[in-house]
N, C-alpha and C. Protein backbone atom coordinates (compact mmCIF):
# COMPACT_ATOMS: atom_id res chain seq x y z
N UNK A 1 -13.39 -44.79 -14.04
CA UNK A 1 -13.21 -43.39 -14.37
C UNK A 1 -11.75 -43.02 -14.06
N UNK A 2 -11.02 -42.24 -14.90
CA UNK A 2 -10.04 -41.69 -14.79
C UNK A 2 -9.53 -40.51 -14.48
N UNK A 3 -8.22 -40.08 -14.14
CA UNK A 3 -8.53 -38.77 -13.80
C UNK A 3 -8.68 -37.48 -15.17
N UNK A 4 -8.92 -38.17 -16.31
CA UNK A 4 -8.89 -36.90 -17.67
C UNK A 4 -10.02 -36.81 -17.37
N UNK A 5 -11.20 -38.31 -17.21
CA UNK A 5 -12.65 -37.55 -16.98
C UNK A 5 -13.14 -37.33 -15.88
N UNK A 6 -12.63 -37.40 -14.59
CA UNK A 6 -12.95 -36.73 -13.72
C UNK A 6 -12.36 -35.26 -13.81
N UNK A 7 -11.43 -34.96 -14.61
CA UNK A 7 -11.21 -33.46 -14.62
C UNK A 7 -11.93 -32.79 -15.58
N UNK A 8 -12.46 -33.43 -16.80
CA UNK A 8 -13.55 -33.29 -17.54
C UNK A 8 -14.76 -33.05 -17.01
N UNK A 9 -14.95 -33.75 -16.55
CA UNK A 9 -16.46 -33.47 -15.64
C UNK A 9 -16.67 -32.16 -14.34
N UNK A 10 -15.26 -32.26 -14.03
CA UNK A 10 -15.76 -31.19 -13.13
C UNK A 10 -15.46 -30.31 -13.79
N UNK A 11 -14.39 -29.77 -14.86
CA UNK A 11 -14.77 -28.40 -15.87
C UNK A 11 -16.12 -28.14 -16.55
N UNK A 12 -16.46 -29.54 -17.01
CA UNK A 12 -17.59 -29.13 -17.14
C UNK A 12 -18.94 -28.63 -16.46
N UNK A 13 -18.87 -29.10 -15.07
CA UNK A 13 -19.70 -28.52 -14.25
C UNK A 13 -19.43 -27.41 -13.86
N UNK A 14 -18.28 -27.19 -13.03
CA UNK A 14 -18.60 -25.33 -13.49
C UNK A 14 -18.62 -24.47 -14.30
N UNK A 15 -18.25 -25.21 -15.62
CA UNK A 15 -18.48 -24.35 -16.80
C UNK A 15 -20.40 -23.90 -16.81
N UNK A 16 -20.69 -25.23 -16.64
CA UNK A 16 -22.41 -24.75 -16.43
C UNK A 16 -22.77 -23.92 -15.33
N UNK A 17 -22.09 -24.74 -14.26
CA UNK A 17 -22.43 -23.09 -12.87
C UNK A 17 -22.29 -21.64 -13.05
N UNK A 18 -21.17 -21.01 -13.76
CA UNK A 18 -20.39 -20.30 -14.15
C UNK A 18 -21.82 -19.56 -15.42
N UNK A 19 -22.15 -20.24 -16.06
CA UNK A 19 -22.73 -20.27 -17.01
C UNK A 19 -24.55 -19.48 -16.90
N UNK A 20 -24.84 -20.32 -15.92
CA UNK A 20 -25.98 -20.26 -14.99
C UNK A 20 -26.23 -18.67 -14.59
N UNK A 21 -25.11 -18.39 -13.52
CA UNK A 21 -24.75 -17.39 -12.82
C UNK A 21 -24.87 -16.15 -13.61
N UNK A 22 -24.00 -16.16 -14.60
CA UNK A 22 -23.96 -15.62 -15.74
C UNK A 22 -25.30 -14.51 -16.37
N UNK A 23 -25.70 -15.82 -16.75
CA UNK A 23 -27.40 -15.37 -17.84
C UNK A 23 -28.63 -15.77 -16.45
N UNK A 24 -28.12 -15.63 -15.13
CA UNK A 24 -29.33 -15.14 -14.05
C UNK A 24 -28.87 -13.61 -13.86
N UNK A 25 -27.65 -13.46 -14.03
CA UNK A 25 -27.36 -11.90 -13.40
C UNK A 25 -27.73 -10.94 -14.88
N UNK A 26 -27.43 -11.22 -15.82
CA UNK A 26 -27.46 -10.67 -16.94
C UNK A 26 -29.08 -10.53 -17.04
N UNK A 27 -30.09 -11.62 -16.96
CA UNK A 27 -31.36 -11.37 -17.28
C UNK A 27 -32.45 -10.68 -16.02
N UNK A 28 -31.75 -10.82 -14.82
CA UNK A 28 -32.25 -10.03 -13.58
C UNK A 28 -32.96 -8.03 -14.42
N UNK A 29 -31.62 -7.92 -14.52
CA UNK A 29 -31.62 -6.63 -15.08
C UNK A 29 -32.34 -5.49 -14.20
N UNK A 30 -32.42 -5.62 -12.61
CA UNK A 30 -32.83 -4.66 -11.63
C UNK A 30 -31.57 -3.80 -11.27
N UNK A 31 -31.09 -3.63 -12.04
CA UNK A 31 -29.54 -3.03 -11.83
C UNK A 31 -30.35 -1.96 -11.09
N UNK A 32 -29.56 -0.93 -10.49
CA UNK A 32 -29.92 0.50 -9.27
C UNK A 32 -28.90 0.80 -10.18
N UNK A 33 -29.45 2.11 -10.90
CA UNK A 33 -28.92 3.58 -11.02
C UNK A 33 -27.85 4.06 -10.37
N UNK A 34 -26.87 4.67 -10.50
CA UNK A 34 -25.89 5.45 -9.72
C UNK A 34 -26.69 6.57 -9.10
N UNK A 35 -27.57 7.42 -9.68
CA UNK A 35 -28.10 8.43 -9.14
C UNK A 35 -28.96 8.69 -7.90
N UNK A 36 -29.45 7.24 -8.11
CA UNK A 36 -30.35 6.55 -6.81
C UNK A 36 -29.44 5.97 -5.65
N UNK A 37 -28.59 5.51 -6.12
CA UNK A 37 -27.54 4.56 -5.07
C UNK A 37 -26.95 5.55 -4.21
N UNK A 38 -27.08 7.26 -4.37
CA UNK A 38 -26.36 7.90 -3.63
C UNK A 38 -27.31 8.59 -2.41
N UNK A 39 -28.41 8.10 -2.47
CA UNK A 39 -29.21 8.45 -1.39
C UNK A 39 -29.24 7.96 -0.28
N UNK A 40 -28.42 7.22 0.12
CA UNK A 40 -28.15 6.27 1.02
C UNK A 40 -26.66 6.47 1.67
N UNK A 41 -26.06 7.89 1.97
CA UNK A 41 -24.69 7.72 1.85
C UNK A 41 -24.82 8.39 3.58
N UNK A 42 -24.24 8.44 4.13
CA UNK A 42 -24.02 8.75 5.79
C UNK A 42 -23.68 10.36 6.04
N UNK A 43 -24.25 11.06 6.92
CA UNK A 43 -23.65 12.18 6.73
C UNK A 43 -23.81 12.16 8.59
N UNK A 44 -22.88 13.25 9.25
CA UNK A 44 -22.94 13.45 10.37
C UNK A 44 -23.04 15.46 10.92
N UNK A 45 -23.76 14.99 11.51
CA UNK A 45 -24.46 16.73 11.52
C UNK A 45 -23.46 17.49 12.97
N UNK A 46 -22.57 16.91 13.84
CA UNK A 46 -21.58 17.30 14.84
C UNK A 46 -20.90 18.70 14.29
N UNK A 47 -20.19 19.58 15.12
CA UNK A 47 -19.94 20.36 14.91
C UNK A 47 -18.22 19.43 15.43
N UNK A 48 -17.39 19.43 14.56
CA UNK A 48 -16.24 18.94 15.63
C UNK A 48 -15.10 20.28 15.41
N UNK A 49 -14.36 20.35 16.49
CA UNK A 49 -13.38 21.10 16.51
C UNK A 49 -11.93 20.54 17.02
N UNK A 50 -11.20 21.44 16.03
CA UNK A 50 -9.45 20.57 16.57
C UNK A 50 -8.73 21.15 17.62
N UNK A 51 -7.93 20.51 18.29
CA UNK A 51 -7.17 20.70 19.20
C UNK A 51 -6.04 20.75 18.79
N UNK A 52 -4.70 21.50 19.41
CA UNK A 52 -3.87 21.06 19.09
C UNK A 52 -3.23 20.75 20.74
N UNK A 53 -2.68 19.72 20.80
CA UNK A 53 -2.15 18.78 21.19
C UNK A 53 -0.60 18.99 21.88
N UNK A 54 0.47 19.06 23.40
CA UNK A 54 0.97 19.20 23.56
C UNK A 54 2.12 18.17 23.42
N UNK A 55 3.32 17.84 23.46
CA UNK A 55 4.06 16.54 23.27
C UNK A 55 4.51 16.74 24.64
N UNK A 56 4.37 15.37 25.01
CA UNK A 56 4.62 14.92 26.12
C UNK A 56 6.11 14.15 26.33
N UNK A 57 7.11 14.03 26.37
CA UNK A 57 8.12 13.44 26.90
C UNK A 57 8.30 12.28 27.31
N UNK A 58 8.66 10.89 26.94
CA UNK A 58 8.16 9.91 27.52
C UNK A 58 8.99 9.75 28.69
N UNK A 59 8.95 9.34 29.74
CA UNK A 59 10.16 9.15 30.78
C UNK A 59 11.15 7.77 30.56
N UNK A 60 12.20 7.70 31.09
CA UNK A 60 13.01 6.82 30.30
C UNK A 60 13.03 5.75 30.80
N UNK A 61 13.25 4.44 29.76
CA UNK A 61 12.77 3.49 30.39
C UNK A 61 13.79 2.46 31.58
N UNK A 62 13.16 1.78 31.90
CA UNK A 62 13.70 0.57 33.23
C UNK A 62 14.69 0.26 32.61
N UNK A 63 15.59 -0.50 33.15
CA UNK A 63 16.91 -1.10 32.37
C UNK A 63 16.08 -2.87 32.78
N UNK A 64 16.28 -3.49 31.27
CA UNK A 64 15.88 -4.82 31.44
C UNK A 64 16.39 -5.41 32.42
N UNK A 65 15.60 -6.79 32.63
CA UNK A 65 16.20 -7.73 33.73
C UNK A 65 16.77 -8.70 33.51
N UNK A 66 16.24 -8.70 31.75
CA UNK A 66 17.05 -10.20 31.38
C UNK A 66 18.58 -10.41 30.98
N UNK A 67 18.78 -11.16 29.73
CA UNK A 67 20.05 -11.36 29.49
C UNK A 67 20.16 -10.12 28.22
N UNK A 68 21.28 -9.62 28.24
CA UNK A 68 21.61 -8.90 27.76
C UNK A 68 21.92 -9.38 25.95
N UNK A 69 21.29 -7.98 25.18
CA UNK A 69 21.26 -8.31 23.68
C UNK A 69 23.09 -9.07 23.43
N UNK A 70 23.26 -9.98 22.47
CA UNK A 70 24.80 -9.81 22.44
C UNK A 70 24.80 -9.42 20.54
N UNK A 71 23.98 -9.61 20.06
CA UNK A 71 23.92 -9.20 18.55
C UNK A 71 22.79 -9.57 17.53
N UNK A 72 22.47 -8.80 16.76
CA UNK A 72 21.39 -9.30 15.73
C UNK A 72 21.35 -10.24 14.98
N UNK A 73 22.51 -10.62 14.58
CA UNK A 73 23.20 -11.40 13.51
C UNK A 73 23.10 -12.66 14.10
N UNK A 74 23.35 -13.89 12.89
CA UNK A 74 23.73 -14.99 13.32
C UNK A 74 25.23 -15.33 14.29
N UNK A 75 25.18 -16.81 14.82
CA UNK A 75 26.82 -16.96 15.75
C UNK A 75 27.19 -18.29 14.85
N UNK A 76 28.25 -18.48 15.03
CA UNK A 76 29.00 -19.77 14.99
C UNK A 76 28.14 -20.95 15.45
N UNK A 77 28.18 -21.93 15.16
CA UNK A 77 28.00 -22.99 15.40
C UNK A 77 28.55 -23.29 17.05
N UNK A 78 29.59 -23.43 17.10
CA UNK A 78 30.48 -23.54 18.80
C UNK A 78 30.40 -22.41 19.16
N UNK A 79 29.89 -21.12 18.80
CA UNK A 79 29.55 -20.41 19.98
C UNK A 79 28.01 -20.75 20.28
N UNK A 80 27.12 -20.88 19.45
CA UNK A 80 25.63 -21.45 19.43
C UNK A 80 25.87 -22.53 20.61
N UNK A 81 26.40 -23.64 20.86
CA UNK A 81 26.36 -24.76 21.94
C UNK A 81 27.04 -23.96 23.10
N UNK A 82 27.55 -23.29 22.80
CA UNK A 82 29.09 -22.70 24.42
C UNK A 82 27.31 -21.50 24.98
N UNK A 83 26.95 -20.88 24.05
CA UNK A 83 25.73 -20.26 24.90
C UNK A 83 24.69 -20.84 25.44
N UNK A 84 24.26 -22.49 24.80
CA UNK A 84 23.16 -23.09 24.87
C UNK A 84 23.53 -23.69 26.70
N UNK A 85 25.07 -24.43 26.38
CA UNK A 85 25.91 -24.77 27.96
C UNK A 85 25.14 -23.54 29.30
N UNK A 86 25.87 -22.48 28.48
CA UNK A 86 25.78 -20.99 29.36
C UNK A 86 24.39 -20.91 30.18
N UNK A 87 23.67 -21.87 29.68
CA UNK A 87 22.24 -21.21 29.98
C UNK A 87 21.62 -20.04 29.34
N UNK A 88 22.64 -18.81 28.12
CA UNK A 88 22.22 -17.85 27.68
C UNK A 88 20.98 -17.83 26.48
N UNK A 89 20.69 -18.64 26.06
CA UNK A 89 19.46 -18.41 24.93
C UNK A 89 18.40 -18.99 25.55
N UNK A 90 17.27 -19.14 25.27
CA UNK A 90 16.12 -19.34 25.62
C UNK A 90 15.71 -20.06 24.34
N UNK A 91 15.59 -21.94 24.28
CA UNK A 91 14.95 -22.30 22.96
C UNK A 91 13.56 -22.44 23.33
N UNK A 92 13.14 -22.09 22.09
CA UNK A 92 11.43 -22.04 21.61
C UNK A 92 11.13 -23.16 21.01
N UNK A 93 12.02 -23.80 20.07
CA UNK A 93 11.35 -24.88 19.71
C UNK A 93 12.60 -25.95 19.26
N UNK A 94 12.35 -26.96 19.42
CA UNK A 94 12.78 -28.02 18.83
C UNK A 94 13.89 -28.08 17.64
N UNK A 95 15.15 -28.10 17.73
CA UNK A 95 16.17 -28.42 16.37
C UNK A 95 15.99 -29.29 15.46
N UNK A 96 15.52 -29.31 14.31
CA UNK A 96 15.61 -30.28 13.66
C UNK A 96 17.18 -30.63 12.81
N UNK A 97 17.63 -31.55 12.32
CA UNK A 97 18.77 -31.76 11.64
C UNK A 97 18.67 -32.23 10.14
C-alpha cells in the first residue's frame, strides 16, 4: 500500500463518518422549538443595590532590592559579556549558537 491509497482510504472513511453523522442528525428530527428552549433560562429574584465606592490611594511603593533596570532595548554584544563578567544579568536559559 502506498501513500495515494492510504490517503484514499482514509478520505474515504470519513467521507462515510461525515456522511453517517449527517443523515443520523438530519433523520433524528427531535429538533426543540425556540419557544420551548426559553423555559429554561435563569432568573434571580435578589433585590441588589449599588454602591458607590471611595478611591483609595495606593501608598508608594518599596524601592527594589535588586539590580537596577539599565534599559528595555537590546545591548551590544561586548556589553552583553562585560555584564554577564559583572555578575549583572540573571541567565534563564541556555545560549544556543
Amino acid at each position: 500500500m502506498n501513500w495515494i491509497h492510504f490517503l484514499l482510504w482514509v478520505a474515504g472513511l470519513y467521507t462515510l463518518y461525515y456522511l453517517a453523522v449527517i443523515t443520523i442528525d438530519v433523520a433524528g428530527g427531535n429538533s426543540t422549538p425556540a419557544a420551548t428552549s426559553l423555559m429554561h433560562e435563569l432568573t434571580f429574584s435578589e433585590k441588589i443595590q449599588t454602591q458607590k465606592m471611595e478611591h483609595q490611594p495606593a501608598e508608594a511603593a518599596p524601592a527594589a532590592t535588586g539590580p537596577a533596570v539599565i534599559a528595555s532595548g537590546g545591548v551590544p554584544i561586548k556589553e552583553l559579556f562585560s555584564l554577564a563578567r559583572k555578575e549583572l544579568i540573571v541567565y534563564t536559559k541556555s545560549v544556543s549558537y
